[in-house]
C-alpha atoms as a PDB file:
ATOM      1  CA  UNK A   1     -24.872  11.051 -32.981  1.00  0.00           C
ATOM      2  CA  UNK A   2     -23.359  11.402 -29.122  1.00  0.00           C
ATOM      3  CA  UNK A   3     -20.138   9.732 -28.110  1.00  0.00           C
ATOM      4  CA  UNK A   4     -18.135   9.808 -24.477  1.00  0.00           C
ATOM      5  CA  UNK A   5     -14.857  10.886 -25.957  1.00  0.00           C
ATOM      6  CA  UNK A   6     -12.542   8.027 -24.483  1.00  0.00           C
ATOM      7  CA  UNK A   7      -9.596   6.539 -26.329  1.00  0.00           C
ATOM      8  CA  UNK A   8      -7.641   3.689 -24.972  1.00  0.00           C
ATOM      9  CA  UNK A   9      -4.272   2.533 -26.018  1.00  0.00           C
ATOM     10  CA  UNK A  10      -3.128  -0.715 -25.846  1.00  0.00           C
ATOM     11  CA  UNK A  11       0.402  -1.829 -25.481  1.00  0.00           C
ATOM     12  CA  UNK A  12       2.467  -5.423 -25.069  1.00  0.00           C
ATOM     13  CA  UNK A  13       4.744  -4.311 -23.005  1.00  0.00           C
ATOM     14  CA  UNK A  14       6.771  -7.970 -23.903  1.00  0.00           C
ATOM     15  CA  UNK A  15       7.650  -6.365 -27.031  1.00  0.00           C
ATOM     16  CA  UNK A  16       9.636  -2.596 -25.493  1.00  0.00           C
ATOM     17  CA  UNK A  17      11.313  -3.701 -22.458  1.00  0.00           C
ATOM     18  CA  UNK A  18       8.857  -6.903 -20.794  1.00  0.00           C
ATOM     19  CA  UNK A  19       6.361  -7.661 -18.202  1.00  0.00           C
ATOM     20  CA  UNK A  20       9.423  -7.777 -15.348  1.00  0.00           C
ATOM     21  CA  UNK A  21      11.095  -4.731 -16.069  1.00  0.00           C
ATOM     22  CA  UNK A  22       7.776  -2.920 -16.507  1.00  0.00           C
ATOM     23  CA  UNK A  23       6.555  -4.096 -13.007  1.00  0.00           C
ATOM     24  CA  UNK A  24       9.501  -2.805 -11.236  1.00  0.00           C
ATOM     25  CA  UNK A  25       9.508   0.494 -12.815  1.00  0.00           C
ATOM     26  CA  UNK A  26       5.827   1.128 -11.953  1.00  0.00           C
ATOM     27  CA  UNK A  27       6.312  -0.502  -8.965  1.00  0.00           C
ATOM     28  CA  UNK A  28       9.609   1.939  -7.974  1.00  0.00           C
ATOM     29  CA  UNK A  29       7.521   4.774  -9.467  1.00  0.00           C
ATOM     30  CA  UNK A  30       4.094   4.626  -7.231  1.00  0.00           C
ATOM     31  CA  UNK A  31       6.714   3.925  -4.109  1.00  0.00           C
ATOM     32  CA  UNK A  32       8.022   7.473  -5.303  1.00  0.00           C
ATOM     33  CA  UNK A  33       4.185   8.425  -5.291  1.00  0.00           C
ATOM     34  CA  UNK A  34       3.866   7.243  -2.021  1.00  0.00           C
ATOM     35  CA  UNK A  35       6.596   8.761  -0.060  1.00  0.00           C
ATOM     36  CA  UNK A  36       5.950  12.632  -1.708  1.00  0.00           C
ATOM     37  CA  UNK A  37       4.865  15.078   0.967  1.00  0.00           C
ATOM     38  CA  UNK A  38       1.517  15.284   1.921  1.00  0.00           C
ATOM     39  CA  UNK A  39      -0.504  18.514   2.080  1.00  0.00           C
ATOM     40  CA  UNK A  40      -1.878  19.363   5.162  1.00  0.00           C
ATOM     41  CA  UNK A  41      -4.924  17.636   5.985  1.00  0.00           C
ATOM     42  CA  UNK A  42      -4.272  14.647   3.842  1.00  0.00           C
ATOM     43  CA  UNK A  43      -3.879  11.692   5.602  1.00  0.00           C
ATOM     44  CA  UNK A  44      -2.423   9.292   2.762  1.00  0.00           C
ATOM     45  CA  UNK A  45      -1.435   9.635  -1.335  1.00  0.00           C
ATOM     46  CA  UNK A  46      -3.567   7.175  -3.433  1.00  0.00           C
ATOM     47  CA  UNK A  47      -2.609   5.496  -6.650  1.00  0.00           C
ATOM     48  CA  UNK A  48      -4.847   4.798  -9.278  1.00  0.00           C
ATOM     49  CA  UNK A  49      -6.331   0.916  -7.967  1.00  0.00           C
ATOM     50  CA  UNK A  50      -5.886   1.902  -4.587  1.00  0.00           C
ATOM     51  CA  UNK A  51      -9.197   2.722  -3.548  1.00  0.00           C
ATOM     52  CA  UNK A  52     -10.793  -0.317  -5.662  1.00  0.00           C
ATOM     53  CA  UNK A  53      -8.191  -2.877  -4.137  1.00  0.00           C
ATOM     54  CA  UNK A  54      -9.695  -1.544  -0.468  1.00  0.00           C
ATOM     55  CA  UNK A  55     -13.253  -2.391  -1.592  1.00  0.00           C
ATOM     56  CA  UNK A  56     -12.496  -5.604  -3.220  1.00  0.00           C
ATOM     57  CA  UNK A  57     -10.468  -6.817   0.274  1.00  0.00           C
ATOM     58  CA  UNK A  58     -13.833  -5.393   2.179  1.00  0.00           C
ATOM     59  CA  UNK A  59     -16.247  -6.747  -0.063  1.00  0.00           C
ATOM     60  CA  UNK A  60     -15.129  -9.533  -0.290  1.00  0.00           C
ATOM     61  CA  UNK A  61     -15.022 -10.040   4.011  1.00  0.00           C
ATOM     62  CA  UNK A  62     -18.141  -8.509   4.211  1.00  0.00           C
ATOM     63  CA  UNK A  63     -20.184  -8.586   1.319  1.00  0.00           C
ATOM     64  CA  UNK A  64     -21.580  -6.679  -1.542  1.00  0.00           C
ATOM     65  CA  UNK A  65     -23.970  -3.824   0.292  1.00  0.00           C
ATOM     66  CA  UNK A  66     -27.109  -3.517  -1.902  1.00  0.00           C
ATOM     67  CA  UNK A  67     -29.853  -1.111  -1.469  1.00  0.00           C
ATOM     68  CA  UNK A  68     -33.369  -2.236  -0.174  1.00  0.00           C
ATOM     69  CA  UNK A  69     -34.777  -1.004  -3.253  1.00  0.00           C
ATOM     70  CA  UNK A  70     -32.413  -3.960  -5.219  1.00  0.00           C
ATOM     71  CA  UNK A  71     -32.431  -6.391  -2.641  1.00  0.00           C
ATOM     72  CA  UNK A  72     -36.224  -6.627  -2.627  1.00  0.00           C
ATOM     73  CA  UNK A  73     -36.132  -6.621  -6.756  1.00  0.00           C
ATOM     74  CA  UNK A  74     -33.596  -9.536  -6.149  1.00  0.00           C
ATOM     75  CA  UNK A  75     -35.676 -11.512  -3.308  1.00  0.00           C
ATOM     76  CA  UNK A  76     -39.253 -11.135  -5.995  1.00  0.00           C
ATOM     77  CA  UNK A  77     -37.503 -12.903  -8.367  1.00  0.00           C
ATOM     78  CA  UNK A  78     -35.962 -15.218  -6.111  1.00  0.00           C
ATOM     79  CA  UNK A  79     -39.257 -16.164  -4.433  1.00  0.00           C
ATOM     80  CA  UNK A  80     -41.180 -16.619  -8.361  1.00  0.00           C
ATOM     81  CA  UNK A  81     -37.944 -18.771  -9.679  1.00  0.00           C
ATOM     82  CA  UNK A  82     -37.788 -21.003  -6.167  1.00  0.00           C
ATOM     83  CA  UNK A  83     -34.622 -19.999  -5.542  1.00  0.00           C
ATOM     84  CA  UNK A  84     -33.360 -20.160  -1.694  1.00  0.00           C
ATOM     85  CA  UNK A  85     -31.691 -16.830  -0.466  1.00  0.00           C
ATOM     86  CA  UNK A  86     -29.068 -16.580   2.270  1.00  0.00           C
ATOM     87  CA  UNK A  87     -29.423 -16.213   5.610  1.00  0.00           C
END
C-alpha cells in the first residue's frame, strides 16, 4: 500500500464570517505580504497563485509551449483522424 500523505480541508466560509469579509481579510493580509522587506537579492514577495496567475495571463497571449516530442505525438494523430492543425 503507498499513499502521498495530503489532507485537504474544506470550509464554507458563508457559514463563520462570509465570502465578503473573508476576501478582504485575505486580501488586507497578502497586501501585508507584499509590502514586508525584501532580502537582498530578491526582487519581489510572491503569494501562493502568483506565479500561476503570470502563466495563465502569458499563456493565454501566447500559447501553451509544448515540446517537439508532444507536438509531433499530437500532429500523428491529427494527420490519421483528418484533423486540420493551426498555422
Amino acid at each position: 500500500m503507498s499513499g502521498n500523505a495530503v489532507f485537504f480541508l474544506v470550509l464554507d466560509i458563508n457559514q463563520f464570517a462570509g465570502a465578503e469579509h473573508f476576501l478582504k481579510e485575505v486580501s488586507g493580509l497578502t497586501e501585508n505580504v507584499k509590502a514586508c522587506p525584501k532580502s537582498e537579492g530578491v526582487q519581489e514577495i510572491l503569494v501562493p497563485g502568483d506565479p500561476e496567475r503570470r502563466s495563465r495571463t502569458q499563456r493565454l497571449q501566447s500559447g501553451i509551449p509544448l515540446d517537439d516530442g508532444t507536438w509531433n505525438q499530437l500532429s500523428s494523430l491529427a494527420e490519421r483522424l483528418g484533423v486540420q492543425l493551426p498555422n
